[in-house]
PDB file of N, CA and C in Angstrom:
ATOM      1  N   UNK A   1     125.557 113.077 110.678  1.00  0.00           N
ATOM      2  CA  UNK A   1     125.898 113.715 109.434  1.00  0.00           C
ATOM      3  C   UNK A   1     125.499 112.780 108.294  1.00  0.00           C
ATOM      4  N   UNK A   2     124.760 113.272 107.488  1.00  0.00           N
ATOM      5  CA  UNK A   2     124.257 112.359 106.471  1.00  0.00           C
ATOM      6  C   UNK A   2     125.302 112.768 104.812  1.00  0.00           C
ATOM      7  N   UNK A   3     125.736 111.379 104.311  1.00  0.00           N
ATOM      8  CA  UNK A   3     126.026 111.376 103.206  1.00  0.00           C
ATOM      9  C   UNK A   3     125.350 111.363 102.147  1.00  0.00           C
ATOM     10  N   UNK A   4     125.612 112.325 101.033  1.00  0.00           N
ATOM     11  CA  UNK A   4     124.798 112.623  99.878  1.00  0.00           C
ATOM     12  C   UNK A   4     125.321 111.854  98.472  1.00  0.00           C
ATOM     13  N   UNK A   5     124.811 110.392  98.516  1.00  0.00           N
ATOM     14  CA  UNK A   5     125.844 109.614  97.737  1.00  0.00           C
ATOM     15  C   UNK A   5     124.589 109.417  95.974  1.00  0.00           C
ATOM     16  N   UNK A   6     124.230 110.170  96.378  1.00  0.00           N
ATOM     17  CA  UNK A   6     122.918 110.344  94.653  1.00  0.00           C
ATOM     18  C   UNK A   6     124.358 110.219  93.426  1.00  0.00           C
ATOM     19  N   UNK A   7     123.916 109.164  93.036  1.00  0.00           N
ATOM     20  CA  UNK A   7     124.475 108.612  91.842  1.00  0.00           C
ATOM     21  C   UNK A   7     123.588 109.379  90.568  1.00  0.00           C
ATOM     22  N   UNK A   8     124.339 109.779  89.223  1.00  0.00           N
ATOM     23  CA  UNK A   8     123.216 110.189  88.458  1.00  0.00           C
ATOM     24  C   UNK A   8     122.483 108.833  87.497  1.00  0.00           C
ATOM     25  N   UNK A   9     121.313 109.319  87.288  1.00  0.00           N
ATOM     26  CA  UNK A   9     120.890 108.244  86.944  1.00  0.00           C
ATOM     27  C   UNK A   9     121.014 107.967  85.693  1.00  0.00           C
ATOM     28  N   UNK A  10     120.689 106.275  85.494  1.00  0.00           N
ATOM     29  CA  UNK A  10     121.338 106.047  84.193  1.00  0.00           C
ATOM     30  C   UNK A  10     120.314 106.333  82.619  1.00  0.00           C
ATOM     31  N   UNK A  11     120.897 106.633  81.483  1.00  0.00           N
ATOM     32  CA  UNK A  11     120.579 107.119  80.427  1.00  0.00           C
ATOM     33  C   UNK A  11     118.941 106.371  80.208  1.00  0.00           C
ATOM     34  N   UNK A  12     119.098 105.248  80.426  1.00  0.00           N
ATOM     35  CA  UNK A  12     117.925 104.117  80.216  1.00  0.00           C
ATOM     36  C   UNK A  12     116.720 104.990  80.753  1.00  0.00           C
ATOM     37  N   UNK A  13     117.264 104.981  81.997  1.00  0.00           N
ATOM     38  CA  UNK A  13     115.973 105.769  83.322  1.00  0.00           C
ATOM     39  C   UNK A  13     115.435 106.900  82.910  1.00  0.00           C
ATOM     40  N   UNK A  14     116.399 107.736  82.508  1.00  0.00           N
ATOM     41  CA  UNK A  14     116.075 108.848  82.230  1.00  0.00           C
ATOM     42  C   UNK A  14     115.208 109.039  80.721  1.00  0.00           C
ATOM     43  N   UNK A  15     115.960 108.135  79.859  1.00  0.00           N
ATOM     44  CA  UNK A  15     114.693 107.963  78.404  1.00  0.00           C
ATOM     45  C   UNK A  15     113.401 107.468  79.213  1.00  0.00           C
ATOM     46  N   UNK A  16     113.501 106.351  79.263  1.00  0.00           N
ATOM     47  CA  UNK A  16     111.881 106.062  80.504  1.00  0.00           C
ATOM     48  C   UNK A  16     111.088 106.824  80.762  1.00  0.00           C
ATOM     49  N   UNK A  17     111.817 107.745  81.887  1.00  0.00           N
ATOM     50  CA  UNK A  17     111.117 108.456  82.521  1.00  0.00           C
ATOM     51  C   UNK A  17     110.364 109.854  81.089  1.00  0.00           C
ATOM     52  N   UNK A  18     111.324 109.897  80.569  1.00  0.00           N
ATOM     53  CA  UNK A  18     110.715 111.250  79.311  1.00  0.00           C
ATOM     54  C   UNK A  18     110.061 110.650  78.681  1.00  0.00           C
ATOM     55  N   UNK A  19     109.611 109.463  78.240  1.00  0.00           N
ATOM     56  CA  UNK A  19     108.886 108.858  77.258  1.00  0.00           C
ATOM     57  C   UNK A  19     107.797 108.852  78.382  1.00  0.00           C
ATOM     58  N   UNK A  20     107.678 108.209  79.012  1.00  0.00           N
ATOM     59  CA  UNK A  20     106.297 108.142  80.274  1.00  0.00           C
ATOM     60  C   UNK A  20     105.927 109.653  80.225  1.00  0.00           C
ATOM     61  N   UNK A  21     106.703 110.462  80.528  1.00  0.00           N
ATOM     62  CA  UNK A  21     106.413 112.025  80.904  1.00  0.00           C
ATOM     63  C   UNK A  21     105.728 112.663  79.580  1.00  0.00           C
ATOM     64  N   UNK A  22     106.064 112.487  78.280  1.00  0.00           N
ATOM     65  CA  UNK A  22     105.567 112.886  76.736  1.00  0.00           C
ATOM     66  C   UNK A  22     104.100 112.156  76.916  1.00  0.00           C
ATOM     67  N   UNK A  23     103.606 111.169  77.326  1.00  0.00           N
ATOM     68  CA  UNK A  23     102.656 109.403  77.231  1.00  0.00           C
ATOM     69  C   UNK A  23     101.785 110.694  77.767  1.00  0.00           C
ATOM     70  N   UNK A  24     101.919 111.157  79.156  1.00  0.00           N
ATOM     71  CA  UNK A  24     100.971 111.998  79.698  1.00  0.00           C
ATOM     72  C   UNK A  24     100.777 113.629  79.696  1.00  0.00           C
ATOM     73  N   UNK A  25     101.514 113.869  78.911  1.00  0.00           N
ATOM     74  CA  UNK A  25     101.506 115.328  78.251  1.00  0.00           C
ATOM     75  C   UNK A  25      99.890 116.082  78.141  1.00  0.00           C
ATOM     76  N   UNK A  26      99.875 117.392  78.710  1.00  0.00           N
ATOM     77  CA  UNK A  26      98.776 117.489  78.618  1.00  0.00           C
ATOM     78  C   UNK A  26      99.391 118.920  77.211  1.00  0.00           C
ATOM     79  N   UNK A  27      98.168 119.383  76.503  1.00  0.00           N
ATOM     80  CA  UNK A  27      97.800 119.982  75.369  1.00  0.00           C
ATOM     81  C   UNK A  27      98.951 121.469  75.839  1.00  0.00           C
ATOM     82  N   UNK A  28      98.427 121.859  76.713  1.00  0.00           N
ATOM     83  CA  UNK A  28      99.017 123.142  76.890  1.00  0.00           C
ATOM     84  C   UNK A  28     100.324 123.352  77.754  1.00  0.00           C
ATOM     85  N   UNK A  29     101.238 122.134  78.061  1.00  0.00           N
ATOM     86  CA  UNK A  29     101.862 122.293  79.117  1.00  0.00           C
ATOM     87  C   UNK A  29     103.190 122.060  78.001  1.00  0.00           C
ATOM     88  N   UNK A  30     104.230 123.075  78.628  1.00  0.00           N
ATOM     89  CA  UNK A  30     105.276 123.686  78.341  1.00  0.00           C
ATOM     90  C   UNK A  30     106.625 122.748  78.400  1.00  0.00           C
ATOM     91  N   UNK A  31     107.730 122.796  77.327  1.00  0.00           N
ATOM     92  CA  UNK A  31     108.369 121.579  77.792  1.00  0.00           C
ATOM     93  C   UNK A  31     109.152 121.458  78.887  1.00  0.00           C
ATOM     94  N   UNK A  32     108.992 123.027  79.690  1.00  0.00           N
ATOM     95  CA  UNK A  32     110.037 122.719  81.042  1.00  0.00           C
ATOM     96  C   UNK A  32     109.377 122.114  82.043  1.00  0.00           C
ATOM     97  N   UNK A  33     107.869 121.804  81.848  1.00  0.00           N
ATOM     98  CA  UNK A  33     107.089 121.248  82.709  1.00  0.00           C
ATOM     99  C   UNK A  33     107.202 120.088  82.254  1.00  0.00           C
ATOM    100  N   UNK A  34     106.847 119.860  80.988  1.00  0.00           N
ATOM    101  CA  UNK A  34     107.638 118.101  80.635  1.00  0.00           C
ATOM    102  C   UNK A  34     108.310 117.555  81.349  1.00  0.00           C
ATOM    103  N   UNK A  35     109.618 118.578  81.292  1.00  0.00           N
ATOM    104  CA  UNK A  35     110.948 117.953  81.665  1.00  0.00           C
ATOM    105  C   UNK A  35     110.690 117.983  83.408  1.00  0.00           C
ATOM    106  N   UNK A  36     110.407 118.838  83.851  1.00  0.00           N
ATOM    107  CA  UNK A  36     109.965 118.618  85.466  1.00  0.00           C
ATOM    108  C   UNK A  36     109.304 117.423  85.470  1.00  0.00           C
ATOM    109  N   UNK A  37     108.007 116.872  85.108  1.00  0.00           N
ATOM    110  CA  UNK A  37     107.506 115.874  85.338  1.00  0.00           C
ATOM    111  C   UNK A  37     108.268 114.754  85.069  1.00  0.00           C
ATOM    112  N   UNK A  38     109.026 114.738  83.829  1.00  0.00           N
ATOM    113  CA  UNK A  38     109.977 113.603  83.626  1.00  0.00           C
ATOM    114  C   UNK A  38     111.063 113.548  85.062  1.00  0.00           C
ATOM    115  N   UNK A  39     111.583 114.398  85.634  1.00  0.00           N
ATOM    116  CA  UNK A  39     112.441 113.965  86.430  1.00  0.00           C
ATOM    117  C   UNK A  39     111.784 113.791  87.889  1.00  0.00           C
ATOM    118  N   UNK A  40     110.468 114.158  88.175  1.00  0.00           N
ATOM    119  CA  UNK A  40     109.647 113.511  89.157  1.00  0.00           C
ATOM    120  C   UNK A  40     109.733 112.284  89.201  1.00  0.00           C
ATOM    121  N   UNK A  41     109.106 111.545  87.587  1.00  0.00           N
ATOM    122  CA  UNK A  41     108.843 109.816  87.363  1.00  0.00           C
ATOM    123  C   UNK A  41     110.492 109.328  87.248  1.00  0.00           C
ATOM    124  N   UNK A  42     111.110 110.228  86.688  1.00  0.00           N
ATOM    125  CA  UNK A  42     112.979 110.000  87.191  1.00  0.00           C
ATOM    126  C   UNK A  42     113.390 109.023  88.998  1.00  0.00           C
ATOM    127  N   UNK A  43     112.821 109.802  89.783  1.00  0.00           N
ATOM    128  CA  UNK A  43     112.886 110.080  91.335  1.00  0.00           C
ATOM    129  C   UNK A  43     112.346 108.843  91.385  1.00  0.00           C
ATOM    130  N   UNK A  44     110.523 108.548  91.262  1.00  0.00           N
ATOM    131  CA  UNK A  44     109.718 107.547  91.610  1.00  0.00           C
ATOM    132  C   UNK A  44     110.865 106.141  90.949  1.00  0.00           C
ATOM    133  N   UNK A  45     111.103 106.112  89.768  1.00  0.00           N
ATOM    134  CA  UNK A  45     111.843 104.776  89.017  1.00  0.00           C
ATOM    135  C   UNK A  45     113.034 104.775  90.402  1.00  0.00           C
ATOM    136  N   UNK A  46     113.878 105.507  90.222  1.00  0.00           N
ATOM    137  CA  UNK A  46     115.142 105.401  91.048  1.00  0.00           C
ATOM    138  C   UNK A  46     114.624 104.885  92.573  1.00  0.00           C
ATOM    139  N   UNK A  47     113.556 105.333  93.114  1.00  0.00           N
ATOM    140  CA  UNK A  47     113.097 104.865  94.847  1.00  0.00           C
ATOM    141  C   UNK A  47     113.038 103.689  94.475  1.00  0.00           C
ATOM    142  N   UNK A  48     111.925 103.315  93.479  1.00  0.00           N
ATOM    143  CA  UNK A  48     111.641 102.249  93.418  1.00  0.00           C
ATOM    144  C   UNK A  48     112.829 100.761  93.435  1.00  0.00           C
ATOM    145  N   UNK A  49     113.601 101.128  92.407  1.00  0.00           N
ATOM    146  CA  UNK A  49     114.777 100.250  92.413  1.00  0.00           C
ATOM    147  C   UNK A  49     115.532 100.059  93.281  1.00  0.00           C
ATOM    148  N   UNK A  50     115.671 101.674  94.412  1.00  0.00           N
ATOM    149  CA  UNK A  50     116.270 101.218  95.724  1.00  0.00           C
ATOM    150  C   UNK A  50     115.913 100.630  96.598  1.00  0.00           C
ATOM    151  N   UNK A  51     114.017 100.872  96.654  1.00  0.00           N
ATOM    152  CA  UNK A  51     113.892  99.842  97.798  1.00  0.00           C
ATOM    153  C   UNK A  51     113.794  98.419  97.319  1.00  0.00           C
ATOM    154  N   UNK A  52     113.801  98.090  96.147  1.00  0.00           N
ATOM    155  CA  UNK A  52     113.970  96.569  95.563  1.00  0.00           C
ATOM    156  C   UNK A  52     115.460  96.099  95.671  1.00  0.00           C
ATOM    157  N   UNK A  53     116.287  96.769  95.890  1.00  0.00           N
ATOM    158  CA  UNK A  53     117.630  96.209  96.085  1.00  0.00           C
ATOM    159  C   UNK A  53     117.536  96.193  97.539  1.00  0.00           C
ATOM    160  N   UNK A  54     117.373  96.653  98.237  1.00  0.00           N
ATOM    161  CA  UNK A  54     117.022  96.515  99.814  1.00  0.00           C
ATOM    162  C   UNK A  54     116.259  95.185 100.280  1.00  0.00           C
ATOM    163  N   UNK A  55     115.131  95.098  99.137  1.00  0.00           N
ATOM    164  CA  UNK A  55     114.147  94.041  99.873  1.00  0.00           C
ATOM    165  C   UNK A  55     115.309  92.638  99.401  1.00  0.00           C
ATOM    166  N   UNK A  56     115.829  93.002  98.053  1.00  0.00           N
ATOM    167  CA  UNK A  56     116.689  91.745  97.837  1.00  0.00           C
ATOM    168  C   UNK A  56     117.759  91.601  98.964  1.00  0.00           C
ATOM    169  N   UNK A  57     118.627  92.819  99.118  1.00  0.00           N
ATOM    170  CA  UNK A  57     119.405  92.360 100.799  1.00  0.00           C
ATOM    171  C   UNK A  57     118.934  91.609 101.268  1.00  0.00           C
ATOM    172  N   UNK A  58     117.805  92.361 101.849  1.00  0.00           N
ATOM    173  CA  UNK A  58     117.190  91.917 103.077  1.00  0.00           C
ATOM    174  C   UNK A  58     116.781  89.944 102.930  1.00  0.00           C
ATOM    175  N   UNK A  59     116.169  89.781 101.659  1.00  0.00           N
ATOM    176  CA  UNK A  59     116.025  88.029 101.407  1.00  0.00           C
ATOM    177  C   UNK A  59     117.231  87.586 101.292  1.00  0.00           C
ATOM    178  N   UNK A  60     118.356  88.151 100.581  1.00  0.00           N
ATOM    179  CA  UNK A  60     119.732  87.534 100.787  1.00  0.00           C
ATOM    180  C   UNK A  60     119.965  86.975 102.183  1.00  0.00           C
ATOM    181  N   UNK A  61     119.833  88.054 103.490  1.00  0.00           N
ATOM    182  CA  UNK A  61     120.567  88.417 104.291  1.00  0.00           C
ATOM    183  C   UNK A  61     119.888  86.684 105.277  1.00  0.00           C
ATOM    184  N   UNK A  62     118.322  87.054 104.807  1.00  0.00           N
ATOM    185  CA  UNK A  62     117.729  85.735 105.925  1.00  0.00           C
ATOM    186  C   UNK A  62     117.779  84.462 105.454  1.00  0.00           C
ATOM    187  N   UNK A  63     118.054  84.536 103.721  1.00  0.00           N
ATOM    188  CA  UNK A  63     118.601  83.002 103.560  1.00  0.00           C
ATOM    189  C   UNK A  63     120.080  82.611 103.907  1.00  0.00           C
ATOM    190  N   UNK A  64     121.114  83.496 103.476  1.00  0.00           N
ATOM    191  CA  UNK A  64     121.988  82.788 104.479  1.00  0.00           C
ATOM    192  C   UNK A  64     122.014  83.094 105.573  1.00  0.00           C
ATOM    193  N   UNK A  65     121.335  83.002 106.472  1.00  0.00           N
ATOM    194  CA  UNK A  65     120.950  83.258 107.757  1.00  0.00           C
ATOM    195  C   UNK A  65     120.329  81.182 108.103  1.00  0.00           C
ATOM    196  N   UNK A  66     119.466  81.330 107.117  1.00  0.00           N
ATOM    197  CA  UNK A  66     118.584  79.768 107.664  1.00  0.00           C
ATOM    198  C   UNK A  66     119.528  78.791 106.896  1.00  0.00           C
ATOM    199  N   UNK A  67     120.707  78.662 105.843  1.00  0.00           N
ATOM    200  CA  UNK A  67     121.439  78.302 105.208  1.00  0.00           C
ATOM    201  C   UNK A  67     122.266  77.985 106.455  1.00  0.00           C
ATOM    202  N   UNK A  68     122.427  78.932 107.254  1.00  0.00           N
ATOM    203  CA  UNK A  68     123.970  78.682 108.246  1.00  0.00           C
ATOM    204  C   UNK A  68     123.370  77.731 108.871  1.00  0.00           C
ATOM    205  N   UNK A  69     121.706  78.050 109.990  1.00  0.00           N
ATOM    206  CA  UNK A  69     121.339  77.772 110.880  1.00  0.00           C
ATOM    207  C   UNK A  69     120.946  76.293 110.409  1.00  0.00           C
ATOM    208  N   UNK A  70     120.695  75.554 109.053  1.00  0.00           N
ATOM    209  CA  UNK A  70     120.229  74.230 108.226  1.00  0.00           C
ATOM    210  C   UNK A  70     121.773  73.533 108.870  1.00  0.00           C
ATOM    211  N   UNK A  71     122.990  74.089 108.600  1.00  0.00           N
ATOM    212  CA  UNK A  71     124.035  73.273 108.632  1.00  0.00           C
ATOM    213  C   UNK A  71     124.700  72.732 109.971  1.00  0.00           C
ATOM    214  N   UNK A  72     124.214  73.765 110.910  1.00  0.00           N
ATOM    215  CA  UNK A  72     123.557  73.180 112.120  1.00  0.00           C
ATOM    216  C   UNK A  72     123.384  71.573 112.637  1.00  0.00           C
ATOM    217  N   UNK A  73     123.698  70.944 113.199  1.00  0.00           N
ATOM    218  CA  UNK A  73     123.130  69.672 113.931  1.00  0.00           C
ATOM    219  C   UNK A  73     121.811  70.013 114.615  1.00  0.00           C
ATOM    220  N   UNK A  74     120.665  69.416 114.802  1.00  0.00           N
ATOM    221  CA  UNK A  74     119.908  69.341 115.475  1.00  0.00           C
ATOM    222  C   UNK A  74     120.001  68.356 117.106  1.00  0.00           C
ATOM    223  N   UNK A  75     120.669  68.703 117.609  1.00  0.00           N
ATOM    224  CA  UNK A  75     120.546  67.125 118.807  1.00  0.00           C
ATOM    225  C   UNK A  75     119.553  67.024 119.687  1.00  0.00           C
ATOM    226  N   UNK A  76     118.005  66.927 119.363  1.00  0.00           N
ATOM    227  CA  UNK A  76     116.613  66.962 120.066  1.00  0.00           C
ATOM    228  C   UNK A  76     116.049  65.451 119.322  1.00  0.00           C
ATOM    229  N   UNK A  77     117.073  64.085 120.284  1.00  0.00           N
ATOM    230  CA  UNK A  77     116.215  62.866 119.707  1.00  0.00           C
ATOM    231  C   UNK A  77     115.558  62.398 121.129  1.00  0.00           C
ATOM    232  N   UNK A  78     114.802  63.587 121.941  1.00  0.00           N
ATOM    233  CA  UNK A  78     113.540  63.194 123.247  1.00  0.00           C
ATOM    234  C   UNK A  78     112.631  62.810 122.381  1.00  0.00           C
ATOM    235  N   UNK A  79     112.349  61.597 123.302  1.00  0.00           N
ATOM    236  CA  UNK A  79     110.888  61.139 123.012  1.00  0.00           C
ATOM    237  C   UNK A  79     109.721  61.537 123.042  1.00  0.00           C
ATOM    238  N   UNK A  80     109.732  62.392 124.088  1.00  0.00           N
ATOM    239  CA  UNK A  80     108.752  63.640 124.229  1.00  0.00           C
ATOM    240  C   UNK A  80     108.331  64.211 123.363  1.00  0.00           C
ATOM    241  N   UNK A  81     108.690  64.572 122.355  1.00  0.00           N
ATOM    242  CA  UNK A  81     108.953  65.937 121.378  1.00  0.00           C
ATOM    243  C   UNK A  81     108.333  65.053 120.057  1.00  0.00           C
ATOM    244  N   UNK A  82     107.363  65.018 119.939  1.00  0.00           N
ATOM    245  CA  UNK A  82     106.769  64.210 118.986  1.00  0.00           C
ATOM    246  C   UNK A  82     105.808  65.331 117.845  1.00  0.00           C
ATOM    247  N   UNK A  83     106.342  65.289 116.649  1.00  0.00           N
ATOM    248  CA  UNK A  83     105.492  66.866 116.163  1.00  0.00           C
ATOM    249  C   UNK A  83     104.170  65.939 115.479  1.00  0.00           C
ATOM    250  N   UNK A  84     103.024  66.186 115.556  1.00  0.00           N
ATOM    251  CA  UNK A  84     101.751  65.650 115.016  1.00  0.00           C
ATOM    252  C   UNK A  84     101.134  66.926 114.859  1.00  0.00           C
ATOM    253  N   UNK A  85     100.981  66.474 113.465  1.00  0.00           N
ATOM    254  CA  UNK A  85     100.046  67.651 112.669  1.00  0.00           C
ATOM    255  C   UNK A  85      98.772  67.504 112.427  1.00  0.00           C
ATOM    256  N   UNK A  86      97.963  68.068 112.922  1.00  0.00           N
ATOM    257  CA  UNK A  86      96.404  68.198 113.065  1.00  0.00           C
ATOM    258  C   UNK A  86      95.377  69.113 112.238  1.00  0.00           C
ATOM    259  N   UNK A  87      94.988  68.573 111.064  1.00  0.00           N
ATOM    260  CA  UNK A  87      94.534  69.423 110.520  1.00  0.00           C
ATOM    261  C   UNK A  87      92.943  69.707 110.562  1.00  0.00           C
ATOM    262  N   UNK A  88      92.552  71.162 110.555  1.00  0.00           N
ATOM    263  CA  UNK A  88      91.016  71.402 111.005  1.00  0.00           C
ATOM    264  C   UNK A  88      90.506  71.912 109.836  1.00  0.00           C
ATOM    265  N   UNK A  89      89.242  71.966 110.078  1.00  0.00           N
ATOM    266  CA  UNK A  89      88.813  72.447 109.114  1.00  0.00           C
ATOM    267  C   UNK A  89      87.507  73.642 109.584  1.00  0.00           C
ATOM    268  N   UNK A  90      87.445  74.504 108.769  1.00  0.00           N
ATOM    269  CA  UNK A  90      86.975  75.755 109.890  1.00  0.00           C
ATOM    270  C   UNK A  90      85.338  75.516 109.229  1.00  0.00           C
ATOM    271  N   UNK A  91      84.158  75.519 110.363  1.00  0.00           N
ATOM    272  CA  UNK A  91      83.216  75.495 110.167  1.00  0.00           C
ATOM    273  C   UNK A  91      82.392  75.925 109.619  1.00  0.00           C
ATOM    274  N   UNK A  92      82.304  77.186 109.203  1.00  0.00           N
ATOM    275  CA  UNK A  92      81.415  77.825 107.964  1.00  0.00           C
ATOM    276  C   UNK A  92      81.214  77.564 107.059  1.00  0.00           C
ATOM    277  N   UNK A  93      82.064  76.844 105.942  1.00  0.00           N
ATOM    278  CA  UNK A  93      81.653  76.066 104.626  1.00  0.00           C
ATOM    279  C   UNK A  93      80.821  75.465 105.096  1.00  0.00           C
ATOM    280  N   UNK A  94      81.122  74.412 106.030  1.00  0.00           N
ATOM    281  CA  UNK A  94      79.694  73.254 106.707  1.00  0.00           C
ATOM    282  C   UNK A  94      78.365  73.578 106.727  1.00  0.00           C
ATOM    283  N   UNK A  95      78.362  74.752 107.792  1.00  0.00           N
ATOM    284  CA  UNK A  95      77.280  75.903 107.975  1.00  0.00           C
ATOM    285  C   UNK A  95      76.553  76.249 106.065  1.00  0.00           C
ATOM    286  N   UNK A  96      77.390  76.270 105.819  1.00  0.00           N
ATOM    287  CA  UNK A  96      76.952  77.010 104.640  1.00  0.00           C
ATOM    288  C   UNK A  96      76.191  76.213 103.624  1.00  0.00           C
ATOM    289  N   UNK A  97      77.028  74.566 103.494  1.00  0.00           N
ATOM    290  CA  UNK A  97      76.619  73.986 103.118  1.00  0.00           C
ATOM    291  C   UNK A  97      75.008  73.188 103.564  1.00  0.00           C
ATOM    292  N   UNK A  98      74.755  73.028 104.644  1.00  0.00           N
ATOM    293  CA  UNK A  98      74.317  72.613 104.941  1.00  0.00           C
ATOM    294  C   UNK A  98      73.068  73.687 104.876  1.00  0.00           C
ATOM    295  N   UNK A  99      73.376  74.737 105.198  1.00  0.00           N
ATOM    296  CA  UNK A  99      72.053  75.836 104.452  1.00  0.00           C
ATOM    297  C   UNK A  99      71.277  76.171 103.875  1.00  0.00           C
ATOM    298  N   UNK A 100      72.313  75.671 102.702  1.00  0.00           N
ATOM    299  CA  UNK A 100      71.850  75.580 100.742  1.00  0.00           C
ATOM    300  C   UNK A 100      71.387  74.422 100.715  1.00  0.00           C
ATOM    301  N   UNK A 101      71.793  72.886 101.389  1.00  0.00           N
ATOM    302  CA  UNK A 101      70.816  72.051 100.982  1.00  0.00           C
ATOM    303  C   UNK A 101      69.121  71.948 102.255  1.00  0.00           C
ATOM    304  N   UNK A 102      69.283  72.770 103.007  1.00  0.00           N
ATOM    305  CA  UNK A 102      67.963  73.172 103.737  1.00  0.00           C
ATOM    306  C   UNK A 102      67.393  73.764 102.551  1.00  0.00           C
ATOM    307  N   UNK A 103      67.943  74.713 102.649  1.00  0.00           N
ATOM    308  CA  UNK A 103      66.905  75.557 101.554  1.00  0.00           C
ATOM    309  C   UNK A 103      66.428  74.792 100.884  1.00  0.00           C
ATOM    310  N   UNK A 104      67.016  74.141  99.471  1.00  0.00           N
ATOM    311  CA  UNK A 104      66.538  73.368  98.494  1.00  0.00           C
ATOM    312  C   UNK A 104      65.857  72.378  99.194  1.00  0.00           C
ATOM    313  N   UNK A 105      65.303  71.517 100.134  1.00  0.00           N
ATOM    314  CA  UNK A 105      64.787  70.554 100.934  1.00  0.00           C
ATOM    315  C   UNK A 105      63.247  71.579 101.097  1.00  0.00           C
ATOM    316  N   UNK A 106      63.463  72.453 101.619  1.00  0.00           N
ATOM    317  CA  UNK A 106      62.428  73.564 101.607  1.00  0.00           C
ATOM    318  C   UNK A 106      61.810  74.182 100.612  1.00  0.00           C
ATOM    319  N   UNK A 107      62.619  74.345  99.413  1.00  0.00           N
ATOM    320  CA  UNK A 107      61.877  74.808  98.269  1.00  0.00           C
ATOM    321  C   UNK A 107      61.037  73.438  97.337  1.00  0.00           C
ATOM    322  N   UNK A 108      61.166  72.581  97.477  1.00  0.00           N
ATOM    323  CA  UNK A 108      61.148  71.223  97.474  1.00  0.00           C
ATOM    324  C   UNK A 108      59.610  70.880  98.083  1.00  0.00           C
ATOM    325  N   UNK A 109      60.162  71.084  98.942  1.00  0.00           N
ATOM    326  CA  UNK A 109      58.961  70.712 100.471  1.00  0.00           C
ATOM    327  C   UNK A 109      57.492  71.408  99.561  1.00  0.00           C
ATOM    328  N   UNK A 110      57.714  73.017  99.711  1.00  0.00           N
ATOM    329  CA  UNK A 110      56.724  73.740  99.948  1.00  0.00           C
ATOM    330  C   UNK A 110      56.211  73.431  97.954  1.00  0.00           C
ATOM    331  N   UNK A 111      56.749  73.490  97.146  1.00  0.00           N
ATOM    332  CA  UNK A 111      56.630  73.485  95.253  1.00  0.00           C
ATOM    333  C   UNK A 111      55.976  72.423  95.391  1.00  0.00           C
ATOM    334  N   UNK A 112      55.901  71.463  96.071  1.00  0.00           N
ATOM    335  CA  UNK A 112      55.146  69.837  95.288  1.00  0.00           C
ATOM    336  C   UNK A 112      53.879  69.894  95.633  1.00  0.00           C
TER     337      UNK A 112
END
């Protein structure tokens, strides 16, 4: 069973949305179509803000999540467990470089 908890929206939103809705007014269109389109961009503002309060939950929810898990002890002092960071570097710039100064070695070559 789903709850129908639609709050009305607030005065702000709703100027918004009619000022955006007037912005794109076309010549011949009627103001109940205005007002329809205004409470379309009504709908879009309101989703929008809900799923931004969601995504904020949701970052709330996993920082105190890694907040709890920080306060945590770690007890991993094996010797084994040694973290070394290795950094690469991916070959195509090289390639690339080394291309451009062929070329120019070649344009070089063949001009003199």
């Amino acid at each position: 069973m789903t709850k129908n908890n639609y709050l009305k929206p607030s005065q702000q939103t709703q100027d918004e949305a009619l000022k955006i809705a007037k912005g794109i007014q076309r010549p011949a269109q009627t103001k109940e179509q205005t007002r329809l389109v205004a409470q379309g961009i009504q709908k879009g503002i309101d989703l929008y803000k809900k799923q931004q309060k969601e995504k904020a939950r949701e970052l709330n929810r996993r920082l105190r999540k890694i907040s709890t898990q920080k306060d945590q002890p770690v007890l991993s002092d094996d010797p084994e467990l040694q973290i070394s960071i290795v950094y690469r570097q991916h070959w195509l710039p090289w390639l690339l470089l080394l291309m451009s100064w062929g070329g120019v070695g070649i344009y070089l070559f063949i001009n003199e």
